[in-house]
Protein backbone atom coordinates (compact mmCIF):
# COMPACT_ATOMS: atom_id res chain seq x y z
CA UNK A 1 156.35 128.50 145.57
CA UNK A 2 157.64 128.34 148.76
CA UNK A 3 158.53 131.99 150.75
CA UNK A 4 161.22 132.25 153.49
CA UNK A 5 161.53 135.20 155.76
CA UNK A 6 163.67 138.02 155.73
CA UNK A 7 166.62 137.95 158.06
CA UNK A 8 167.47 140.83 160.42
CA UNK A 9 169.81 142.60 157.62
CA UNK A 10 167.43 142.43 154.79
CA UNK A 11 164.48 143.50 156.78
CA UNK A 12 167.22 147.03 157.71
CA UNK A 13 167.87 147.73 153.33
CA UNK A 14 164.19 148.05 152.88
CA UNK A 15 163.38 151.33 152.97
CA UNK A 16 160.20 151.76 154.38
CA UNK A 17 161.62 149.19 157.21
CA UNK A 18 161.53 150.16 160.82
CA UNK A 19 164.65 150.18 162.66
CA UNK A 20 164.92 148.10 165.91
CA UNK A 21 164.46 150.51 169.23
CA UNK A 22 166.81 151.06 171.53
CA UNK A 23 167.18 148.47 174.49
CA UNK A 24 169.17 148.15 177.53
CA UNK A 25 167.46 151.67 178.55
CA UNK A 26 168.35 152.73 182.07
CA UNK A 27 169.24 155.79 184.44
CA UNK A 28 172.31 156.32 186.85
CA UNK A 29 171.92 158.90 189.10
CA UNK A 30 174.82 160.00 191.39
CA UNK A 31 173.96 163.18 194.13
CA UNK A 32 171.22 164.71 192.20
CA UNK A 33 173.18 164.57 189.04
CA UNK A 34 170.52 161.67 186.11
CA UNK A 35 171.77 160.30 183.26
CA UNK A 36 169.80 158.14 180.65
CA UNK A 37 171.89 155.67 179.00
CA UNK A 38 171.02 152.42 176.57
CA UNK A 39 172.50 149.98 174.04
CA UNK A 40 173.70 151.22 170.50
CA UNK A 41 171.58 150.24 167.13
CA UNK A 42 173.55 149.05 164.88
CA UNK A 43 173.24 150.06 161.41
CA UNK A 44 175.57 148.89 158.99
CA UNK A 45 177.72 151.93 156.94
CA UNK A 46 175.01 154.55 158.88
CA UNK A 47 175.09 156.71 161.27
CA UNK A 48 172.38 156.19 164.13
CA UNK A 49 170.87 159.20 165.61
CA UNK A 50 168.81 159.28 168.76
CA UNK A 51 166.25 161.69 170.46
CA UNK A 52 165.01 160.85 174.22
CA UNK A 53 161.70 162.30 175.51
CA UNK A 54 160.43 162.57 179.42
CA UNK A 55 156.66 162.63 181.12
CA UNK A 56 156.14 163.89 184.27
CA UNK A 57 153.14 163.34 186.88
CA UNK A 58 151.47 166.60 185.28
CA UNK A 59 151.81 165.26 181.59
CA UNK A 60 150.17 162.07 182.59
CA UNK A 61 147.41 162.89 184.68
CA UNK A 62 146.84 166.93 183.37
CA UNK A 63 148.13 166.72 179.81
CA UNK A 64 146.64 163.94 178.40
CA UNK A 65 149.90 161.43 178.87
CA UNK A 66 151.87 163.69 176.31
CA UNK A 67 156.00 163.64 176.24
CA UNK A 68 158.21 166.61 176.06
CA UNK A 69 161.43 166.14 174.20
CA UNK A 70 164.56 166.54 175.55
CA UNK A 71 166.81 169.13 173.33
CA UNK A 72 169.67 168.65 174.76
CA UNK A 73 169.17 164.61 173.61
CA UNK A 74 167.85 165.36 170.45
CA UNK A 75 169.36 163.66 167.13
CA UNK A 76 172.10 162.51 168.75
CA UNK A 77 175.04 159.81 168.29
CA UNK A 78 175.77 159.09 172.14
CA UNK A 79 173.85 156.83 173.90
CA UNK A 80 174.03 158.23 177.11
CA UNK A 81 171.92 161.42 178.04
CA UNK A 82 172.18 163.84 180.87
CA UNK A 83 168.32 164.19 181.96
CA UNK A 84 169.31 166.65 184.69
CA UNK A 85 168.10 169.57 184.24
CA UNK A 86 164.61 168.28 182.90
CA UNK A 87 164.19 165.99 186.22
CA UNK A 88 163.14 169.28 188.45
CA UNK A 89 160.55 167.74 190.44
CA UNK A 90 160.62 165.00 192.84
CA UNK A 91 157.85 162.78 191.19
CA UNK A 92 157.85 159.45 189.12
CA UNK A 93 158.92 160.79 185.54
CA UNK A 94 158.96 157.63 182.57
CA UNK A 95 161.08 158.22 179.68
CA UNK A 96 162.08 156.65 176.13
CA UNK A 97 164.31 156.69 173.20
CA UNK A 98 163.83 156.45 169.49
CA UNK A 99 166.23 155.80 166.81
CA UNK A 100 166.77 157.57 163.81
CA UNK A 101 168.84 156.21 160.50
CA UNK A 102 167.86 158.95 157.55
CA UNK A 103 164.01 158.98 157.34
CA UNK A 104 163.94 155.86 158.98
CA UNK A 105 162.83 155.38 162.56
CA UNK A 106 162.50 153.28 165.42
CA UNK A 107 159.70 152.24 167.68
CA UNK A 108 160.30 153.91 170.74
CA UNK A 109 162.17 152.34 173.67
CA UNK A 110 160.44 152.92 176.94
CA UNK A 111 162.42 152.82 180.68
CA UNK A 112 160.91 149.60 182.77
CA UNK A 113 159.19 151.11 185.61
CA UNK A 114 159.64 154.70 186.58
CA UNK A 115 162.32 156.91 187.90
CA UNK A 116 162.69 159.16 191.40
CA UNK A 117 165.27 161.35 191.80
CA UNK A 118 164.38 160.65 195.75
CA UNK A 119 166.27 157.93 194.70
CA UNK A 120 169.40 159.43 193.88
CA UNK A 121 172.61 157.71 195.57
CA UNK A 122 174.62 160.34 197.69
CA UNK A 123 178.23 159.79 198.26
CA UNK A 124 179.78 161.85 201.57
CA UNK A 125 181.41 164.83 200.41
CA UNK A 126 185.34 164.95 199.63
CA UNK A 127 186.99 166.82 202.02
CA UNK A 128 190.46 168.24 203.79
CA UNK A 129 190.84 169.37 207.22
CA UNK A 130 193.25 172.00 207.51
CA UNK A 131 195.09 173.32 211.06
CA UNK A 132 195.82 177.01 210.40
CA UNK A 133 197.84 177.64 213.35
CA UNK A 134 195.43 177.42 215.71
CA UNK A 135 192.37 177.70 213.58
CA UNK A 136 190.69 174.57 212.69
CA UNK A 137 189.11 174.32 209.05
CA UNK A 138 187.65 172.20 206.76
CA UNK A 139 187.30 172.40 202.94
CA UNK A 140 184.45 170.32 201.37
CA UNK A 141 184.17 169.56 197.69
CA UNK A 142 181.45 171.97 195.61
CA UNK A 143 178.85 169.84 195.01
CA UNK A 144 176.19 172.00 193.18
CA UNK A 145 173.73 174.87 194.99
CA UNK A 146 171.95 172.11 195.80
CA UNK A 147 174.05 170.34 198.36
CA UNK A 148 174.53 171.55 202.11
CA UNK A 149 176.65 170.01 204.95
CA UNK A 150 176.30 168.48 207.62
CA UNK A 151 180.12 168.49 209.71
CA UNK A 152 180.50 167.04 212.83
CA UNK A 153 184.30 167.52 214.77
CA UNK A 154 185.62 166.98 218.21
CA UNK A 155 188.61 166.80 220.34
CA UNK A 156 190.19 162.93 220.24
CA UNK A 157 189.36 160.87 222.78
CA UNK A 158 186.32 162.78 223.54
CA UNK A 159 183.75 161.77 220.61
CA UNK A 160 180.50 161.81 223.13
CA UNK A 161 181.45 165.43 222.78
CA UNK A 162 180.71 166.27 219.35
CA UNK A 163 179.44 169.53 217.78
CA UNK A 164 177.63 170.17 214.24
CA UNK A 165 177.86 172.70 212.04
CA UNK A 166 175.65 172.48 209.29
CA UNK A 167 177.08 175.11 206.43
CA UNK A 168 176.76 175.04 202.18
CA UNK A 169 180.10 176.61 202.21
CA UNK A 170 182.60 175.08 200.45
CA UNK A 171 185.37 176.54 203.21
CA UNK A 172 184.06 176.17 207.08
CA UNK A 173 186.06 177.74 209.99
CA UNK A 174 184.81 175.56 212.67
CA UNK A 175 186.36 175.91 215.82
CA UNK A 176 189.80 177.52 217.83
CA UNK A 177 191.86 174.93 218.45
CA UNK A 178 193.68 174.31 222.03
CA UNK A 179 197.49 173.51 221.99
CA UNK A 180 198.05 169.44 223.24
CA UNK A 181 195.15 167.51 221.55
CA UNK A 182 194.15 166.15 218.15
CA UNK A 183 190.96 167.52 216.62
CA UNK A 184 188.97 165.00 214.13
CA UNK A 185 186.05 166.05 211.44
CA UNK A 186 183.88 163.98 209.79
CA UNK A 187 180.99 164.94 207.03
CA UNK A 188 177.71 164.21 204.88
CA UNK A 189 176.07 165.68 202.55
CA UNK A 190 172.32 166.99 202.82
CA UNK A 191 169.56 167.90 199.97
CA UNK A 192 166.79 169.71 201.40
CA UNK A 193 164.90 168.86 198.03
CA UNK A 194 164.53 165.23 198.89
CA UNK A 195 164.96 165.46 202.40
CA UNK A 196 167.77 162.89 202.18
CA UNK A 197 171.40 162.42 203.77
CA UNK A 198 174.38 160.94 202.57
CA UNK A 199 176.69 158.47 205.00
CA UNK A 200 179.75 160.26 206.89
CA UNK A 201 183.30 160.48 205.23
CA UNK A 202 185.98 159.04 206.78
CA UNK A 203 187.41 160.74 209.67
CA UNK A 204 190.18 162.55 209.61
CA UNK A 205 192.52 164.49 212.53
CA UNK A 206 194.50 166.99 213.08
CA UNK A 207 196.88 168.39 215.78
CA UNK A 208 196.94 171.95 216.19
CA UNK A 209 200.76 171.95 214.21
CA UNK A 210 202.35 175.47 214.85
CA UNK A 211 199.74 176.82 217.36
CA UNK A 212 201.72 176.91 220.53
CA UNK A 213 205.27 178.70 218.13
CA UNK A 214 202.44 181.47 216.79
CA UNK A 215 201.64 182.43 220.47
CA UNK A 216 205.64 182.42 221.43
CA UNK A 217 206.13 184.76 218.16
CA UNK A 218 203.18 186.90 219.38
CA UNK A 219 204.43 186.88 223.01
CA UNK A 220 208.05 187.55 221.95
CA UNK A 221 206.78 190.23 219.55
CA UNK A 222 204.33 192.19 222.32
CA UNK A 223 207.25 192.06 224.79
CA UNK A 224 209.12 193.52 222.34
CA UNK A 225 206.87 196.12 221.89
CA UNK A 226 206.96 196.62 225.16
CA UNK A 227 210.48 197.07 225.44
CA UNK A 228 210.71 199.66 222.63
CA UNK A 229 208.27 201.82 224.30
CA UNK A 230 209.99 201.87 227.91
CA UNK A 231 213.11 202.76 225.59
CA UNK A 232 211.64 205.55 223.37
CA UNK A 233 209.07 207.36 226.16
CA UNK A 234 211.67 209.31 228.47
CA UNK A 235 213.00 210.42 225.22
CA UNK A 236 209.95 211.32 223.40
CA UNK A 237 208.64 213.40 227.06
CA UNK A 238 212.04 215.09 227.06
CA UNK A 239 211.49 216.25 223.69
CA UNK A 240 208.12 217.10 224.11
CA UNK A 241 208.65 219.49 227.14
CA UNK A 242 211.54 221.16 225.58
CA UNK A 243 209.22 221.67 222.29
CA UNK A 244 206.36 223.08 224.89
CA UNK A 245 209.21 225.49 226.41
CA UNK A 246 210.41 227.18 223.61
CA UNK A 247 206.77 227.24 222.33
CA UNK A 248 205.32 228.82 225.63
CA UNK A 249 208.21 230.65 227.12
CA UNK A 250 211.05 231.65 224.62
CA UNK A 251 214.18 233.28 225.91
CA UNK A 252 213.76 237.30 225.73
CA UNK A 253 216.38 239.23 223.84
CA UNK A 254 216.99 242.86 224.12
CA UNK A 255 217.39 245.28 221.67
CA UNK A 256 220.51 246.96 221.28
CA UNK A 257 219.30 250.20 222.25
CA UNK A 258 217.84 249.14 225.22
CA UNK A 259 221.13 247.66 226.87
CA UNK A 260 223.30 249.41 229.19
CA UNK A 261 226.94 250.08 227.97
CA UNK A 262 229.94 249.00 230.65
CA UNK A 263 231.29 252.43 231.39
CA UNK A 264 234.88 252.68 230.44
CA UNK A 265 237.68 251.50 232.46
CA UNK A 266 239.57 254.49 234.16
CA UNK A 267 243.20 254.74 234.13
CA UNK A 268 245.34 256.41 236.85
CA UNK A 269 248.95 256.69 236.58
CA UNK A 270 251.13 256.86 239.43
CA UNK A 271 255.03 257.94 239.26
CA UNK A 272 257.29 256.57 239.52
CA UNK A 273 258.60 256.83 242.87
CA UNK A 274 255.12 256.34 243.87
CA UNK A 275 254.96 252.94 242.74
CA UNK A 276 255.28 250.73 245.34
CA UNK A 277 252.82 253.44 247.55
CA UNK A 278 250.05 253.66 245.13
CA UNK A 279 246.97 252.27 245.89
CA UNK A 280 245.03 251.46 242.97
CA UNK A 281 240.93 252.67 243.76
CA UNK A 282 238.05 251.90 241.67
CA UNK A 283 235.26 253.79 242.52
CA UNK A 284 231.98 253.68 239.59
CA UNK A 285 229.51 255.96 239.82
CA UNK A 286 226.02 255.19 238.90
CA UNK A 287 225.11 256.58 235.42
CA UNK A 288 222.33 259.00 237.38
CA UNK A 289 225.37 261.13 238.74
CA UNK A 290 227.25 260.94 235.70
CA UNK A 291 224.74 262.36 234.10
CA UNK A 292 224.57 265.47 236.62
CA UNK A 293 228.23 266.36 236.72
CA UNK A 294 228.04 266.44 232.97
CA UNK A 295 225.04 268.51 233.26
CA UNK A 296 227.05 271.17 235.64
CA UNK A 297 230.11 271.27 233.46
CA UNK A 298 228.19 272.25 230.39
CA UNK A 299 226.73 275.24 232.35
């Protein structure tokens, strides 16, 4: 009798069959950030699971070519992995995928040649130059801890003139702007891990919008100033030396007993017929003789 072989689907319902690996298996890697991705198995009415493994430079020449699974990528449904964290080292790493229906299982699918991450693509950093009055600043996209930048800016018109500022801030103050001319900024990234640079952004400028109205409203407000204390300082040393006065030399004030009475007025009558001739004298004797003539009456 005459045998034909089994297709592709019947060769899947026998049990102890092996399912077909993974193909299609590549990485994209995008400023230091790896990814592992390849082409679904399909499985009729299942649900494929996957499990991707790595090898480093150490497992294959130190520990005997072994593989080190990935947990993150274990027993999976995606088919895209994010390798990241496991890629630590900038040597050729290999890595593969196996498929998983049940207790069935794959051959595993290998990567064609082996991956870098020196080969990582950088992309210039997003950024927006800001004019804060007349502070010029730049913010730069957050592009991990390990991402620095490179920024270079100068005055328009004047590009032989350019100064760098190298910074891993996400916000860099980079210069004092001058009233008049336009300031432009341009940036790349840098990874000290692969010793790599990314191209420049586009350039962008900026005019130093507001700058020359913030030193009118800080002139205005100084004169000002100014004014109020010409104003308030005759005043305030008027007050003071009246406050020293009264606090170094008050005014004395006598006690009653100690001031001398007015002595009383002294009346003289004249007649009538004396009127026109009478001369009116006034004649006050000091309180000393007073004293004696009362003295002699009272002996």
């Amino acid at each position: 009798s005459s045998t034909f072989p089994m297709t592709l689907e019947q060769s899947i319902e026998c049990e102890d069959a092996l399912l077909p690996a993974p193909q299609n298996i590549s990485i994209l890697s995008t400023n230091m950030k790896h990814f592992l991705s390849w082409s679904p198995v399909i499985v009729q009415g299942e649900t494929v699971r996957y499990s991707v493994e790595f090898q480093g430079e150490y497992e294959r020449d130190y520990a005997n070519e072994s593989w080190i699974p990935i947990c993150e990528c274990s027993l999976i449904t995606a088919t895209v992995c994010n390798i990241t964290e496991d890629i630590s080292a900038t040597v050729a790493y290999n890595l593969r995928v196996r498929a998983d229906v049940g207790t069935r299982r794959s051959e595993w699918g290998t990567l064609k040649g082996f991956f870098n991450r020196i080969t990582t693509s950088l992309t210039p950093p997003l950024m927006k130059v800001i004019a804060d009055g007349c502070h010029l600043l730049v913010e730069l996209e957050d592009m991990g801890p390990a991402f620095q930048f490179c920024v270079l800016y100068w005055k328009k018109g004047q590009e032989s003139r350019q100064k760098v500022v190298k910074d891993a801030s996400s916000v860099v103050h980079l210069d004092t702007m001058e009233a008049g001319p336009d300031y432009c900024v341009k940036a790349q990234t840098y990874v000290e891990a692969i010793n790599r640079s990314s191209s420049f952004s586009q350039t962008q400028c900026v005019g130093a919008q507001g700058g020359t109205s913030m030193w009118l409203v800080t002139a205005l407000i100084v004169s000002a100033g100014f004014a109020m204390a010409a104003l308030t300082l005759p005043f305030l040393t008027w007050k003071t030396s009246k406050i020293l006065q009264y606090s170094c030399c008050p005014a004395a004030v006598l006690p009653d007993t100690l001031k001398v009475s007015e002595p009383p007025p002294q009346l003289i009558l004249c007649g009538s017929e004396e009127t026109e001739q009478c001369d009116l004298k006034v004649h006050v004797m000091p309180s000393e003789e007073v004293l004696r003539l009362w003295i002699q009456e009272t002996l």
